[in-house]
PDB file of N, CA and C in Angstrom:
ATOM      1  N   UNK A   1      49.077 102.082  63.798  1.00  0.00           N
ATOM      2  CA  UNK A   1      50.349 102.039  63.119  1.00  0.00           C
ATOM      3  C   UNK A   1      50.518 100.690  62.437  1.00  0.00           C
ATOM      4  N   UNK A   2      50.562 100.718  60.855  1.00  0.00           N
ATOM      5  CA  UNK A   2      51.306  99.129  60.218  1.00  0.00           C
ATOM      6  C   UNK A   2      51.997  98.561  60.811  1.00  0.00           C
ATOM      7  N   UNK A   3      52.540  97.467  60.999  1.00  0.00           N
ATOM      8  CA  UNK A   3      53.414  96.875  61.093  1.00  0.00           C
ATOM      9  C   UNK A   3      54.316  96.386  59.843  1.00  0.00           C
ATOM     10  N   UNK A   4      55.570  96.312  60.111  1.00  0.00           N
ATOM     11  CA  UNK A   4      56.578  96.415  58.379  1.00  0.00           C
ATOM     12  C   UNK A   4      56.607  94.889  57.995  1.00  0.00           C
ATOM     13  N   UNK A   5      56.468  94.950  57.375  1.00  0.00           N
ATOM     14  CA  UNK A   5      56.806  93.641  56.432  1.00  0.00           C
ATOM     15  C   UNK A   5      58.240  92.693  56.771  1.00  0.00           C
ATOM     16  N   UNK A   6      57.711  91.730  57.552  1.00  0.00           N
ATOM     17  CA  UNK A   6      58.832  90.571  57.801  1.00  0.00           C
ATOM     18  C   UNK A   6      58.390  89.137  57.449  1.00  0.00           C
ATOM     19  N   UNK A   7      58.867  88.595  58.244  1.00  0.00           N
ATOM     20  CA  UNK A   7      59.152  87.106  57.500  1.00  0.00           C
ATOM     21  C   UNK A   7      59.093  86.003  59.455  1.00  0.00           C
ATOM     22  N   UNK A   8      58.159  85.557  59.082  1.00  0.00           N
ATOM     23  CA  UNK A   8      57.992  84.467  59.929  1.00  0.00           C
ATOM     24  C   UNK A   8      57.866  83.072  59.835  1.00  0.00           C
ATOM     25  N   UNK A   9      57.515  81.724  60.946  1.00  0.00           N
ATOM     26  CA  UNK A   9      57.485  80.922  60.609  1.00  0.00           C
ATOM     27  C   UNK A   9      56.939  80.312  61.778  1.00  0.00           C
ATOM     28  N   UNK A  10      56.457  78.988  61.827  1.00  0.00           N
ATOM     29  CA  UNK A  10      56.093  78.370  62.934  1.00  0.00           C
ATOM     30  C   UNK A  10      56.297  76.499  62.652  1.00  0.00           C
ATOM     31  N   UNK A  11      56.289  75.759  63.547  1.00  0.00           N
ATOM     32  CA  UNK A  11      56.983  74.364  63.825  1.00  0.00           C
ATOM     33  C   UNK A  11      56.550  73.614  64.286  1.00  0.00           C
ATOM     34  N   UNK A  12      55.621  72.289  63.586  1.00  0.00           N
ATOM     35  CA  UNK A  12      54.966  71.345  64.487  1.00  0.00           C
ATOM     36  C   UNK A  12      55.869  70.255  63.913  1.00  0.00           C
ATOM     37  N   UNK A  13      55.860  69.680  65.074  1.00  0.00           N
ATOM     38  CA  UNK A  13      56.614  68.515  65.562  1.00  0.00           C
ATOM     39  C   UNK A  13      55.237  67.377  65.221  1.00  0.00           C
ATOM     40  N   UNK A  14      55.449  66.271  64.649  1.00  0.00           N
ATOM     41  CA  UNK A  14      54.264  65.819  64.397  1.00  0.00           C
ATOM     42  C   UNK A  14      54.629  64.322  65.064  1.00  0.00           C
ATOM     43  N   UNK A  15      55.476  64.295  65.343  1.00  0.00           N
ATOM     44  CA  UNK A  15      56.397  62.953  66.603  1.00  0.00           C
ATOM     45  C   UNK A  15      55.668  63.305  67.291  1.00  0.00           C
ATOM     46  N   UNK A  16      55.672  64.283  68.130  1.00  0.00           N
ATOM     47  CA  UNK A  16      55.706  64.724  69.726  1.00  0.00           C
ATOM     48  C   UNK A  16      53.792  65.249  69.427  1.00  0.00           C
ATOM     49  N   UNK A  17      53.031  65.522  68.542  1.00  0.00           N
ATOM     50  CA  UNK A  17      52.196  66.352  68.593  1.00  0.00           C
ATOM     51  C   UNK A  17      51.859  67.304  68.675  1.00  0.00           C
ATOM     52  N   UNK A  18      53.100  67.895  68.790  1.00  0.00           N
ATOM     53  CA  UNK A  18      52.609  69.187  69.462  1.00  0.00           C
ATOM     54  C   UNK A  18      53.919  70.592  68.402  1.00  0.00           C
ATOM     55  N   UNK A  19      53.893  71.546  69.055  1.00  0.00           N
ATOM     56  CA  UNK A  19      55.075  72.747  68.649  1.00  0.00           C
ATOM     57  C   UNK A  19      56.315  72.101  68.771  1.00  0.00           C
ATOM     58  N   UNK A  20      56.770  72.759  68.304  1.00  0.00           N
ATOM     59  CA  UNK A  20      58.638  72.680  68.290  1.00  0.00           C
ATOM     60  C   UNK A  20      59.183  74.054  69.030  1.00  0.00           C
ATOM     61  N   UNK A  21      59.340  73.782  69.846  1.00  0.00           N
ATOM     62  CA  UNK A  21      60.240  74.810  71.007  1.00  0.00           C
ATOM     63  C   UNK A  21      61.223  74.826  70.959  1.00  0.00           C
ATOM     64  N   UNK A  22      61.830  75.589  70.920  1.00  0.00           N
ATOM     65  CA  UNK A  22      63.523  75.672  70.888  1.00  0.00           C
ATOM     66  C   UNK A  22      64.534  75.337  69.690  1.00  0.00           C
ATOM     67  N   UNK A  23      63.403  75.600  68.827  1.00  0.00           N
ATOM     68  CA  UNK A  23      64.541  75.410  67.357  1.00  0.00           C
ATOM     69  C   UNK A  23      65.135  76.432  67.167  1.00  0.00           C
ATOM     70  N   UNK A  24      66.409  76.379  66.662  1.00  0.00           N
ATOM     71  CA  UNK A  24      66.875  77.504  66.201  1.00  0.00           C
ATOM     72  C   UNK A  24      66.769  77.908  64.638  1.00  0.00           C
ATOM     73  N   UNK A  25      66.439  79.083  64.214  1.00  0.00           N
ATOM     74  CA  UNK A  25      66.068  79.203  63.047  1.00  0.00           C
ATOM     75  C   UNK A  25      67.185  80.342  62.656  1.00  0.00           C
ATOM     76  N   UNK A  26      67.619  80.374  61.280  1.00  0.00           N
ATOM     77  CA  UNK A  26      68.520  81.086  61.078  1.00  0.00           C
ATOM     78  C   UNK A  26      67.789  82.026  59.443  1.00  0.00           C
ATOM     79  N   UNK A  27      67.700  82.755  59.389  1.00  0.00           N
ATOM     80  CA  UNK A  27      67.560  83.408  58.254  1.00  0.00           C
ATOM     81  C   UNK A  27      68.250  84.453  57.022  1.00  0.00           C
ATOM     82  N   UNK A  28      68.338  83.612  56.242  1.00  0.00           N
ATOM     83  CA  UNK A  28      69.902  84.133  54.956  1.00  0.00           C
ATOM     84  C   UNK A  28      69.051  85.167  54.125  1.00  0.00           C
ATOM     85  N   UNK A  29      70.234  85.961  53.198  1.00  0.00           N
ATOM     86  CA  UNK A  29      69.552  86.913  52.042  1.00  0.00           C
ATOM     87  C   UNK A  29      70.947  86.110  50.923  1.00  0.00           C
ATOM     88  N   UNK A  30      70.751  85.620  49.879  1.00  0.00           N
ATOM     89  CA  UNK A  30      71.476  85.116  49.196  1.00  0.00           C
ATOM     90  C   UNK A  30      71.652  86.430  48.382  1.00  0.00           C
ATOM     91  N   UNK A  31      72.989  86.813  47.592  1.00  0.00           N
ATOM     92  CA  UNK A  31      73.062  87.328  46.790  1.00  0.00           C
ATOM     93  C   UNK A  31      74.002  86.904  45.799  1.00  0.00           C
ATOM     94  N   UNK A  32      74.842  87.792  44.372  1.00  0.00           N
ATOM     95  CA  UNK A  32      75.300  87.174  43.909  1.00  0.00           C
ATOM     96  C   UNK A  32      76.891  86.780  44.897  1.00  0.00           C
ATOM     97  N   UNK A  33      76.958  85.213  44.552  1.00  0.00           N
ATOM     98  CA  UNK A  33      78.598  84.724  45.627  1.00  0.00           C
ATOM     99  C   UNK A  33      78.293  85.240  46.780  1.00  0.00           C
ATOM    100  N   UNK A  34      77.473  85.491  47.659  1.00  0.00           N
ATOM    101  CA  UNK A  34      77.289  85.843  48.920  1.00  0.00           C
ATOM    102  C   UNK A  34      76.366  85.429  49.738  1.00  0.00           C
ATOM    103  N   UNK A  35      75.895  85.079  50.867  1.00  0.00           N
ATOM    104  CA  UNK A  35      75.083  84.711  51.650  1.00  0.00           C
ATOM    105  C   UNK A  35      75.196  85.654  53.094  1.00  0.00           C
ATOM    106  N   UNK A  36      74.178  86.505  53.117  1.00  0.00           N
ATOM    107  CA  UNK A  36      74.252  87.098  54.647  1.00  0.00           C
ATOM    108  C   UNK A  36      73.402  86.952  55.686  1.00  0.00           C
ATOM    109  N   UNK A  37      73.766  86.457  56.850  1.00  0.00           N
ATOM    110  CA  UNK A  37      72.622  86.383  58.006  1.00  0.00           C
ATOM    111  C   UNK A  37      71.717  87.626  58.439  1.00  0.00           C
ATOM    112  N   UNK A  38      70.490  87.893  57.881  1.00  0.00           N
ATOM    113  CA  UNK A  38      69.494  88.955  58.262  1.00  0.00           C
ATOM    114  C   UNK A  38      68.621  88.626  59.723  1.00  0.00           C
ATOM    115  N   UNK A  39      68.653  87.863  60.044  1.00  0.00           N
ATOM    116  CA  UNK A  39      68.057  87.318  61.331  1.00  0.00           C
ATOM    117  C   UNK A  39      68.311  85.599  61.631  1.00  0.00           C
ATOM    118  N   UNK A  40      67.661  85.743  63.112  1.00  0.00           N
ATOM    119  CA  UNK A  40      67.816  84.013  63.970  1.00  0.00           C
ATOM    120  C   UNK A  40      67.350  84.655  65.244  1.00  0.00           C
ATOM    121  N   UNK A  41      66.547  83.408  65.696  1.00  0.00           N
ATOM    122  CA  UNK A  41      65.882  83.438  67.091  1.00  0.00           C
ATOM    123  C   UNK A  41      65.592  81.682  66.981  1.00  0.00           C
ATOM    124  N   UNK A  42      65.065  81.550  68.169  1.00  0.00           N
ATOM    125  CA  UNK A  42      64.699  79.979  68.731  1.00  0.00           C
ATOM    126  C   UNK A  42      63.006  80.605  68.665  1.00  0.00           C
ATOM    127  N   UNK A  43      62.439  79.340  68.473  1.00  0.00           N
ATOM    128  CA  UNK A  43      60.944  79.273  68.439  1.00  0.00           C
ATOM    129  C   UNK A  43      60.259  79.540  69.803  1.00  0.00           C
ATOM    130  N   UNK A  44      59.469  80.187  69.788  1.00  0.00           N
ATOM    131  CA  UNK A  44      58.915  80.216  71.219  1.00  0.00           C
ATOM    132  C   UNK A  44      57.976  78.917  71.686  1.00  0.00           C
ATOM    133  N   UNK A  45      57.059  79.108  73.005  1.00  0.00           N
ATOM    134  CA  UNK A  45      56.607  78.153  73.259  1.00  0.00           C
ATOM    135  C   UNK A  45      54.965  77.230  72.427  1.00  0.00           C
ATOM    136  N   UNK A  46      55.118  78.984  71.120  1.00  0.00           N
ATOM    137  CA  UNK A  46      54.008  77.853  70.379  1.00  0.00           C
ATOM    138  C   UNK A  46      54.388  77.147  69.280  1.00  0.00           C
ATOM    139  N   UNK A  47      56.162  77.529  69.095  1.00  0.00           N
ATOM    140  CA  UNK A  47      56.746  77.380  67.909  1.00  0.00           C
ATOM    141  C   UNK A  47      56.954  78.229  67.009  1.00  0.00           C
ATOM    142  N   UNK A  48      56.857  78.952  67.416  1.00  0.00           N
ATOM    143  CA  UNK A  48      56.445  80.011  66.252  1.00  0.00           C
ATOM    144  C   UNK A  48      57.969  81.378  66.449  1.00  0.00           C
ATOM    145  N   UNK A  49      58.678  81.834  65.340  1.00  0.00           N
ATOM    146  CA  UNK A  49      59.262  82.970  65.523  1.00  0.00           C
ATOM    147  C   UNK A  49      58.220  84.115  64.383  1.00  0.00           C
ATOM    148  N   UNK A  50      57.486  85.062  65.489  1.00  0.00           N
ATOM    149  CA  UNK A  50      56.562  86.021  64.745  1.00  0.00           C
ATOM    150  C   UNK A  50      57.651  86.266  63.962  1.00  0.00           C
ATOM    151  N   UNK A  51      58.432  87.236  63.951  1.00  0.00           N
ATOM    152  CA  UNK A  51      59.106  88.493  62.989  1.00  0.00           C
ATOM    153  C   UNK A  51      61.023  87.763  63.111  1.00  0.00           C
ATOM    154  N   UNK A  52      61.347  87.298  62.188  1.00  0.00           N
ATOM    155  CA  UNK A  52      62.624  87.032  61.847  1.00  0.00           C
ATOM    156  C   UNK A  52      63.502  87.476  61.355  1.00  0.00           C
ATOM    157  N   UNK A  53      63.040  88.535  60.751  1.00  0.00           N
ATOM    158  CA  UNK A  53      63.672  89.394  59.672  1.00  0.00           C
ATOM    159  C   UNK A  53      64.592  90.614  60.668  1.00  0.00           C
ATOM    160  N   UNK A  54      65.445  90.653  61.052  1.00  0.00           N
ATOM    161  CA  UNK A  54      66.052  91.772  61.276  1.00  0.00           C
ATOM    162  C   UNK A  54      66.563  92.845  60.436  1.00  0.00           C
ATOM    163  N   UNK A  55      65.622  94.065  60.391  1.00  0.00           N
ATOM    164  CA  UNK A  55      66.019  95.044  59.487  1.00  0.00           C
ATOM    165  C   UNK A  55      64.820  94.729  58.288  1.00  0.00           C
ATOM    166  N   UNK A  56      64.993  95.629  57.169  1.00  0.00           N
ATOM    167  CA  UNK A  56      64.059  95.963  56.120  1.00  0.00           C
ATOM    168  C   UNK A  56      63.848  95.036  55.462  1.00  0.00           C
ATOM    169  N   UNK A  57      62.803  94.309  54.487  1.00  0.00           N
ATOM    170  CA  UNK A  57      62.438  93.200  54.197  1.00  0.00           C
ATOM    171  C   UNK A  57      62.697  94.412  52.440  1.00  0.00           C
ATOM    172  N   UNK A  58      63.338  93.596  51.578  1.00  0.00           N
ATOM    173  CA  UNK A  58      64.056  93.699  50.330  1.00  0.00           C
ATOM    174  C   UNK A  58      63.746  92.012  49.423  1.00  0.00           C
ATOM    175  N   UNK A  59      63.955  93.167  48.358  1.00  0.00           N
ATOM    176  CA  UNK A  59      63.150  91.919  47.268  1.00  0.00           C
ATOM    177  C   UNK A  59      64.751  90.971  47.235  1.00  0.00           C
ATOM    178  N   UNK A  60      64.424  90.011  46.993  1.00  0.00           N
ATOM    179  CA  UNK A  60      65.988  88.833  46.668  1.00  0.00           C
ATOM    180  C   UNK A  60      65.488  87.624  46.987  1.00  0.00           C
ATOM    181  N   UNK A  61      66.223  86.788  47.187  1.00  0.00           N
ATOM    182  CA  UNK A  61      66.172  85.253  47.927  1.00  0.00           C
ATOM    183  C   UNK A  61      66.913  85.080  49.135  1.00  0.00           C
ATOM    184  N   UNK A  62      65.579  84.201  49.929  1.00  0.00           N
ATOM    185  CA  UNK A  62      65.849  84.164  51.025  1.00  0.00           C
ATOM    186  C   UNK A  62      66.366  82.144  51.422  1.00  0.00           C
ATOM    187  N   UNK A  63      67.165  82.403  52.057  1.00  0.00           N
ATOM    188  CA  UNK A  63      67.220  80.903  52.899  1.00  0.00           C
ATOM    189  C   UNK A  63      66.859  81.040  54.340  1.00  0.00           C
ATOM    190  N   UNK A  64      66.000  80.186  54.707  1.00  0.00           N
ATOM    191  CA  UNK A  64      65.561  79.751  56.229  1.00  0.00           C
ATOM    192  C   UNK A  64      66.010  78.041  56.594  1.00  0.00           C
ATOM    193  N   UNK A  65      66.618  78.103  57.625  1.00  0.00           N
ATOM    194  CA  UNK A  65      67.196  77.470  57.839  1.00  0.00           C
ATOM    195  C   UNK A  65      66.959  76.267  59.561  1.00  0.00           C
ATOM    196  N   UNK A  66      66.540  75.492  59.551  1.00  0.00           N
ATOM    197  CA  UNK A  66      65.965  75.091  61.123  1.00  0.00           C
ATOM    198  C   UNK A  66      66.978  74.399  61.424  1.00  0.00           C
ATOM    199  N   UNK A  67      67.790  73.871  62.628  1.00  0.00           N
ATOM    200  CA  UNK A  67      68.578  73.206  62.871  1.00  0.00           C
ATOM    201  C   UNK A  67      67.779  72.066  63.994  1.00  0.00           C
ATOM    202  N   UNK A  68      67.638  71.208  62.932  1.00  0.00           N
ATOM    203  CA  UNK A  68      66.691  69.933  63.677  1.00  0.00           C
ATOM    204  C   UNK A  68      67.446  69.333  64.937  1.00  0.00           C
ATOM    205  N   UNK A  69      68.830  69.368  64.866  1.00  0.00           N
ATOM    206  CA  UNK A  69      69.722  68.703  65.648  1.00  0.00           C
ATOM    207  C   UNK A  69      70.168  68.969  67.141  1.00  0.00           C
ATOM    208  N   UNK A  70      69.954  70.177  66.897  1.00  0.00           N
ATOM    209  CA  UNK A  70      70.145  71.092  68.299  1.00  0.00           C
ATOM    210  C   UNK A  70      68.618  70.861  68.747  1.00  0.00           C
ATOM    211  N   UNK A  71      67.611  71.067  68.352  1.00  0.00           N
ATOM    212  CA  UNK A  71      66.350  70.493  68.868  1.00  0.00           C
ATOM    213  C   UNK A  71      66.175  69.252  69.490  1.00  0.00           C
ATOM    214  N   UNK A  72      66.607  68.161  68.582  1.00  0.00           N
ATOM    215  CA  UNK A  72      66.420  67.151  69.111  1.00  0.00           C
ATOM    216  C   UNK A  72      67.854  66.676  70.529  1.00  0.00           C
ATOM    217  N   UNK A  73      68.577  67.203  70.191  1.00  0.00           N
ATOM    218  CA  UNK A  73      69.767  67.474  71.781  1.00  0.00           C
ATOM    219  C   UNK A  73      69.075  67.669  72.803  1.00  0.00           C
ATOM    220  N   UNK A  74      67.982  69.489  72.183  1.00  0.00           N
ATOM    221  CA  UNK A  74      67.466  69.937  73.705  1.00  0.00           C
ATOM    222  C   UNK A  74      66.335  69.300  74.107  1.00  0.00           C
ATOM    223  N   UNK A  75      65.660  67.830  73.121  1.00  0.00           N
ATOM    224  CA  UNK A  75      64.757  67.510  73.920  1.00  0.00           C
ATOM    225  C   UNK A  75      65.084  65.658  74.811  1.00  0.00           C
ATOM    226  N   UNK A  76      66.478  66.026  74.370  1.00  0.00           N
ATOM    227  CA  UNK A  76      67.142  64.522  75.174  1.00  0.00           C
ATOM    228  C   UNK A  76      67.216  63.303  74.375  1.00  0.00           C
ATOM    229  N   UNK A  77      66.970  64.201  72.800  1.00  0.00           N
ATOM    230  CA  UNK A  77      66.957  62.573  72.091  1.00  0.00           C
ATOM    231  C   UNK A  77      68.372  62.865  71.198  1.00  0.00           C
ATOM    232  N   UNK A  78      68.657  61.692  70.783  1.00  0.00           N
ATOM    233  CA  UNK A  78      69.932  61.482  69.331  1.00  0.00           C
ATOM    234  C   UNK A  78      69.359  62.364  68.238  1.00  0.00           C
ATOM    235  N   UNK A  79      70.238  63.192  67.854  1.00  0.00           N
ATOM    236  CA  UNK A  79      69.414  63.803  66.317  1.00  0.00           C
ATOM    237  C   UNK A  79      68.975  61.934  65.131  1.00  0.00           C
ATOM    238  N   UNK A  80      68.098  62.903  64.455  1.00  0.00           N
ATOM    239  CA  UNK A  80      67.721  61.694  63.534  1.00  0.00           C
ATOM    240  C   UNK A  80      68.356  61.749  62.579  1.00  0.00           C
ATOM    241  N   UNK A  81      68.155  61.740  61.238  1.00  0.00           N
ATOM    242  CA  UNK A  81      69.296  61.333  60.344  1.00  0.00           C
ATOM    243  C   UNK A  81      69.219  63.027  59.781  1.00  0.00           C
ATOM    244  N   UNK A  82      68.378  63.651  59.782  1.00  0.00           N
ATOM    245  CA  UNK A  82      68.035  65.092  58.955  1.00  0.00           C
ATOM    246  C   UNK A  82      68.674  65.705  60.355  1.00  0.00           C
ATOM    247  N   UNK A  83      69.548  66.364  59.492  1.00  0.00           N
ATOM    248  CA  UNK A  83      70.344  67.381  60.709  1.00  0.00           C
ATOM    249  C   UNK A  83      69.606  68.820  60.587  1.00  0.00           C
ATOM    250  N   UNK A  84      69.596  69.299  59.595  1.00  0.00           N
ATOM    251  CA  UNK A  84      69.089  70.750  58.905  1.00  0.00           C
ATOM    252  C   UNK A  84      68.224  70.765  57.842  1.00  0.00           C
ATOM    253  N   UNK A  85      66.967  71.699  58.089  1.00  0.00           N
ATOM    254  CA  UNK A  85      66.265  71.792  56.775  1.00  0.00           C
ATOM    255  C   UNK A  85      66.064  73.401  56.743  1.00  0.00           C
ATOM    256  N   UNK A  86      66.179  73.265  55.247  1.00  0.00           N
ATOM    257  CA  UNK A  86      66.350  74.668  54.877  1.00  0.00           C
ATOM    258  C   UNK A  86      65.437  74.844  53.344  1.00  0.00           C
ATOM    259  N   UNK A  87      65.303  75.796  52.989  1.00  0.00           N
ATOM    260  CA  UNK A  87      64.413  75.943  51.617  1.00  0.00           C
ATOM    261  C   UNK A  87      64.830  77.214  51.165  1.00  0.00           C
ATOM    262  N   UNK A  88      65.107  77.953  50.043  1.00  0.00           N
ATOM    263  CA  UNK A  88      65.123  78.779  49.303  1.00  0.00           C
ATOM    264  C   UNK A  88      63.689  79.347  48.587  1.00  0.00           C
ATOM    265  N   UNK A  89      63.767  80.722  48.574  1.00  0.00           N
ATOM    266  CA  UNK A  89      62.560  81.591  48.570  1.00  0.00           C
ATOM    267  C   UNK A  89      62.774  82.650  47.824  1.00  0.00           C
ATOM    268  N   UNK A  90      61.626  82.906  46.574  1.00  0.00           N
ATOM    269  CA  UNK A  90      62.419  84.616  46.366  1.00  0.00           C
ATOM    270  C   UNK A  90      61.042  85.444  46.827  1.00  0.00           C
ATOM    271  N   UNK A  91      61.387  86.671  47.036  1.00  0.00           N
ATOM    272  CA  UNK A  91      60.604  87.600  47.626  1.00  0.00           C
ATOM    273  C   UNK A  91      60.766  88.813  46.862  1.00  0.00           C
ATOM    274  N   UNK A  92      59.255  89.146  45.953  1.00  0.00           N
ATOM    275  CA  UNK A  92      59.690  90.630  44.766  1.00  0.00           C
ATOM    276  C   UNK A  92      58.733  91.103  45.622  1.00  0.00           C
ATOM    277  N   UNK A  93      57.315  91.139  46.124  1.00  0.00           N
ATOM    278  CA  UNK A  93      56.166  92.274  46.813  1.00  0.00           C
ATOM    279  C   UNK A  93      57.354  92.298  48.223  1.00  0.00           C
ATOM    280  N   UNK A  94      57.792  93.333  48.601  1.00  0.00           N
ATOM    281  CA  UNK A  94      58.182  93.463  49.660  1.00  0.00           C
ATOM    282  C   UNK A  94      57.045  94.262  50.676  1.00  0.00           C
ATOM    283  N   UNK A  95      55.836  94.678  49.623  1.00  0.00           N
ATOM    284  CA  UNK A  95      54.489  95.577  50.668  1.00  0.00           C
ATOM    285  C   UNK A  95      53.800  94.545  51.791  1.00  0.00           C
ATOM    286  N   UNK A  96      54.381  93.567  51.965  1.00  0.00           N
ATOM    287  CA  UNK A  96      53.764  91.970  52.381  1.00  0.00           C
ATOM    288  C   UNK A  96      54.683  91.319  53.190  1.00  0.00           C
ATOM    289  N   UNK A  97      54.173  90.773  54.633  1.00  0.00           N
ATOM    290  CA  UNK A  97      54.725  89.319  55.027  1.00  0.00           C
ATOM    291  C   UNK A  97      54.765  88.164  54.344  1.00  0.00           C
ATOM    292  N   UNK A  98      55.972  87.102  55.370  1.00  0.00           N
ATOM    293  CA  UNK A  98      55.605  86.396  54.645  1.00  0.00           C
ATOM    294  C   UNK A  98      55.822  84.785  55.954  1.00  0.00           C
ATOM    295  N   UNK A  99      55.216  84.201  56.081  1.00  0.00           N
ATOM    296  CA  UNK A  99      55.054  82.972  56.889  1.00  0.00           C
ATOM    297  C   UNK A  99      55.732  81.880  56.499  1.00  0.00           C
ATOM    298  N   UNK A 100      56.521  81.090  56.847  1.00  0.00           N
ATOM    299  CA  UNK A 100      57.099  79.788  56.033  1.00  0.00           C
ATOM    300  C   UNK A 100      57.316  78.964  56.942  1.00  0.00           C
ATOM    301  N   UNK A 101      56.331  78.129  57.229  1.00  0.00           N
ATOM    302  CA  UNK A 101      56.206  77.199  58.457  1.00  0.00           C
ATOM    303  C   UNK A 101      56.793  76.172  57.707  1.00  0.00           C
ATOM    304  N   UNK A 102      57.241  75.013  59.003  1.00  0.00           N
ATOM    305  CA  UNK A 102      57.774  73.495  58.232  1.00  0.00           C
ATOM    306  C   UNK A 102      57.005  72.658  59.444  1.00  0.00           C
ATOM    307  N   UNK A 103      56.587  71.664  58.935  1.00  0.00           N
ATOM    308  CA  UNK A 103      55.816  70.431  59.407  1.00  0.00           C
ATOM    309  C   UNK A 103      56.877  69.175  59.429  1.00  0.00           C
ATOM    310  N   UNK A 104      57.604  69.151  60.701  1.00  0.00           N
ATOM    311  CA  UNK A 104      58.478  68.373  60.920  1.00  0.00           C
ATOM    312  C   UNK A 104      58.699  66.729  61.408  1.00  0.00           C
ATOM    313  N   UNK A 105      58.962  65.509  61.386  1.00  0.00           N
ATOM    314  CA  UNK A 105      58.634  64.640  61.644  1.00  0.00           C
ATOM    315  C   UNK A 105      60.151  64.089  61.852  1.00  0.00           C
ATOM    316  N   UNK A 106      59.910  62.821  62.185  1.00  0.00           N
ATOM    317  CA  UNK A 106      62.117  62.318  62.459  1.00  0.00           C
ATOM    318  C   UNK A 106      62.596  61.883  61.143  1.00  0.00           C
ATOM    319  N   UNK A 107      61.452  61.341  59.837  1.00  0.00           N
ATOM    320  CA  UNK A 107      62.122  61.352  58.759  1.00  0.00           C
ATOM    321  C   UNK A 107      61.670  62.053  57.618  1.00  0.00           C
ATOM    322  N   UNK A 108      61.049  63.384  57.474  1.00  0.00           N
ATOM    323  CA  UNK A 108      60.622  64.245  56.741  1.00  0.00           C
ATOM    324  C   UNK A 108      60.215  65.475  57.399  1.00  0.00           C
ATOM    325  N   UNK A 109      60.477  66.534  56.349  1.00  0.00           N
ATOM    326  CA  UNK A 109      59.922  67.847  57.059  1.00  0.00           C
ATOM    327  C   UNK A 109      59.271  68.456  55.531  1.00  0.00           C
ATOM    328  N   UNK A 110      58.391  69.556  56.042  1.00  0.00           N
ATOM    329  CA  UNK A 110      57.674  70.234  55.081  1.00  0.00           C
ATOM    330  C   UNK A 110      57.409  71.287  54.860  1.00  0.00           C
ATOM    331  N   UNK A 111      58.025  72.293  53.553  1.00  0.00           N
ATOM    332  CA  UNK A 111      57.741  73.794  54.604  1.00  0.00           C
ATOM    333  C   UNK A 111      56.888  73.927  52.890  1.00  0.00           C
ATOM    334  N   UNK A 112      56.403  75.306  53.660  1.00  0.00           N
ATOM    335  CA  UNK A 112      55.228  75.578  52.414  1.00  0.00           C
ATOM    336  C   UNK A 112      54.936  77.537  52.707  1.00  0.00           C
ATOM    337  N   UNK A 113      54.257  78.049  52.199  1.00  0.00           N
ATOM    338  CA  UNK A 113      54.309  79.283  52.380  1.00  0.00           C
ATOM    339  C   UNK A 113      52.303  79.580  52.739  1.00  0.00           C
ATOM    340  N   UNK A 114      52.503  79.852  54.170  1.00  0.00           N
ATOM    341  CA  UNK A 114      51.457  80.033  54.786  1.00  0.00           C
ATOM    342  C   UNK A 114      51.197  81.307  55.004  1.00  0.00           C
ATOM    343  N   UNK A 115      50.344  81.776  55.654  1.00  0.00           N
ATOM    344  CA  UNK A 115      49.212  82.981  56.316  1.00  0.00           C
ATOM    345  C   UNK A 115      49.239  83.678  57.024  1.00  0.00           C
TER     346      UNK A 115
END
């Protein structure tokens, strides 16, 4: 059986070396004057949320959204100066996943469209 076409992501912490656990990730469908939440989960323990997408993956623009701040709370430190990183995406092949990892650090993050 296929599996349907969603939208994932995964989180290295490049401070710490390692994954980012416990981020919360939030995932938008922008439309016109509107923004709706289609999914959110916290990263698991490799960082990674496989499938984010709650419900049917549709052509539009997407926002993903990490909340660095609540991360850095749950790992006992002060957030750093980047509270939230987020990126805008459009998505027309909906026959396809799609991966959008960010490479995170305390004063830069990096997201890019991965594999």
């Amino acid at each position: 059986m296929t599996q349907a076409p969603t939208i994932s992501t995964h989180v290295l912490d490049t401070a710490l070396g390692r994954p980012a656990r416990g981020i919360p990730v939030t995932l938008f469908r922008l439309g016109p004057g509107s923004l709706a939440r289609v999914g959110a989960a916290l990263t698991d323990e490799e960082g990674r949320v496989r499938s984010l997408l709650e419900g049917s993956l549709v052509a539009g623009t997407y926002r993903i959204e990490f909340d660095v701040t609540a991360y850095a709370r749950a790992q006992g430190h002060e957030p750093g100066w980047f509270r939230r990183f987020s990126t805008e995406f459009e998505i027309k092949d909906i026959g396809r996943s799609y991966h959008v990892p960010l490479i995170l650090s305390p004063h830069s993050g990096i997201t890019y469209l991965g594999s």
